[in-house]
Protein backbone atom coordinates (compact mmCIF):
# COMPACT_ATOMS: atom_id res chain seq x y z
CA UNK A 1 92.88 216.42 196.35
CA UNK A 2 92.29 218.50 199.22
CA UNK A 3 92.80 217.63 202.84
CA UNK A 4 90.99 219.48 205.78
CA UNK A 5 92.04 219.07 209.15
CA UNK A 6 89.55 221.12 212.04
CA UNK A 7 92.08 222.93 214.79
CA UNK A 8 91.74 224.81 218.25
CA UNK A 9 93.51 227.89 218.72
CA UNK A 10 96.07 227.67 221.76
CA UNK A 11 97.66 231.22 221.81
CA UNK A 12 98.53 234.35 220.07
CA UNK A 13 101.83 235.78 221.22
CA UNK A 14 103.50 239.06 219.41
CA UNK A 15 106.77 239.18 217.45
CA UNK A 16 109.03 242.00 218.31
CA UNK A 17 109.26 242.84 215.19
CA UNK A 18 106.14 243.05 214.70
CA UNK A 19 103.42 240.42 213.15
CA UNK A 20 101.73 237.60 215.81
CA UNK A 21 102.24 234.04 215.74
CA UNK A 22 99.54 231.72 216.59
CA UNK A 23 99.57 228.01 217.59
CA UNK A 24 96.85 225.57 216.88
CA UNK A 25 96.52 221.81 217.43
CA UNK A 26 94.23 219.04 216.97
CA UNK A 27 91.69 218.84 219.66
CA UNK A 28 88.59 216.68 219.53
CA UNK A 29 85.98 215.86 222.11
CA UNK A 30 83.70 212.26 221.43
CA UNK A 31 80.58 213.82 223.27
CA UNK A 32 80.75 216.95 220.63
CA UNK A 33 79.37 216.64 217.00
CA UNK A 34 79.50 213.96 215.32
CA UNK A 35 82.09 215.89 212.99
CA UNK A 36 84.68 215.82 215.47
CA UNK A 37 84.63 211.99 215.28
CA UNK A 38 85.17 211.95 211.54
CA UNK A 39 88.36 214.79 212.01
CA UNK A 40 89.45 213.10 215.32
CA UNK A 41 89.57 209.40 213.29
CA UNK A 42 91.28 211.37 210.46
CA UNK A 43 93.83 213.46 212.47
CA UNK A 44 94.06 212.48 215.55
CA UNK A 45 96.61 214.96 216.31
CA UNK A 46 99.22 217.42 214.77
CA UNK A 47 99.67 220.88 215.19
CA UNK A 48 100.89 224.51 213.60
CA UNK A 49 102.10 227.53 213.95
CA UNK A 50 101.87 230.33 211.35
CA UNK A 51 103.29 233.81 211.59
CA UNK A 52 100.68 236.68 210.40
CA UNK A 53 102.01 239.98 209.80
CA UNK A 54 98.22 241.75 208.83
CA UNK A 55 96.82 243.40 211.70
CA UNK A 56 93.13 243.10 210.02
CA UNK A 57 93.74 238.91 209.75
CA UNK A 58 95.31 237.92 213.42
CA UNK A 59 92.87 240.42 214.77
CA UNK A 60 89.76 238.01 213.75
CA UNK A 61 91.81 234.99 215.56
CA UNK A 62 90.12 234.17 219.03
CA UNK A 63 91.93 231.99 221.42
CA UNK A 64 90.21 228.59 222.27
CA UNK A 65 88.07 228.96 218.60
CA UNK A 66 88.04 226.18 215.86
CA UNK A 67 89.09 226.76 212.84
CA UNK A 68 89.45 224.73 209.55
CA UNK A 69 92.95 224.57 207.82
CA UNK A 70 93.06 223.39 204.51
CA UNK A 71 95.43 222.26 202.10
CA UNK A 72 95.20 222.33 198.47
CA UNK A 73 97.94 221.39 196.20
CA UNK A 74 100.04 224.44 194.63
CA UNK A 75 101.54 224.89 191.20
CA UNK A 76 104.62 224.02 191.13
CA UNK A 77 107.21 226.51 190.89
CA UNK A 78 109.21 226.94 187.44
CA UNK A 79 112.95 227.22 188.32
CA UNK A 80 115.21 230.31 186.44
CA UNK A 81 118.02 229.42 184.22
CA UNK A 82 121.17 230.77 185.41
């Protein structure tokens, strides 16, 4: 199962060492589509952060832009013998 959540972007900020981090939350607004309803009844709030260290990926991020996140279960990872 897959769960999609619909996020603003609040700021990108550099890392010293290089890389950005950008913040998102959950921001929803009644008189806007009629999908914002649906994700604000579904999430009504939350937020993330994510570090980003490809120039070519944080450059497409613009500040005060929705974006969908979503999450799809992984395969589990198999643990090494010792």
């Amino acid at each position: 199962m897959a769960i999609r959540c619909k996020m603003r972007l609040e700021d990108v900020v550099s890392n010293a060492w290089g890389g950005r981090k950008a913040f998102f939350s959950c921001q929803y607004d009644q008189r806007l589509a009629e999908e914002d309803a649906a994700f604000q009844k579904a999430s009504p709030t939350g937020s993330a952060e994510f570090v980003i260290d490809n120039p070519k990926a944080s450059e497409q991020l613009v500040i005060g832009e929705y974006y969908y996140v979503d999450f799809h279960a992984g395969p589990k990872q198999e643990t090494k013998s010792a």
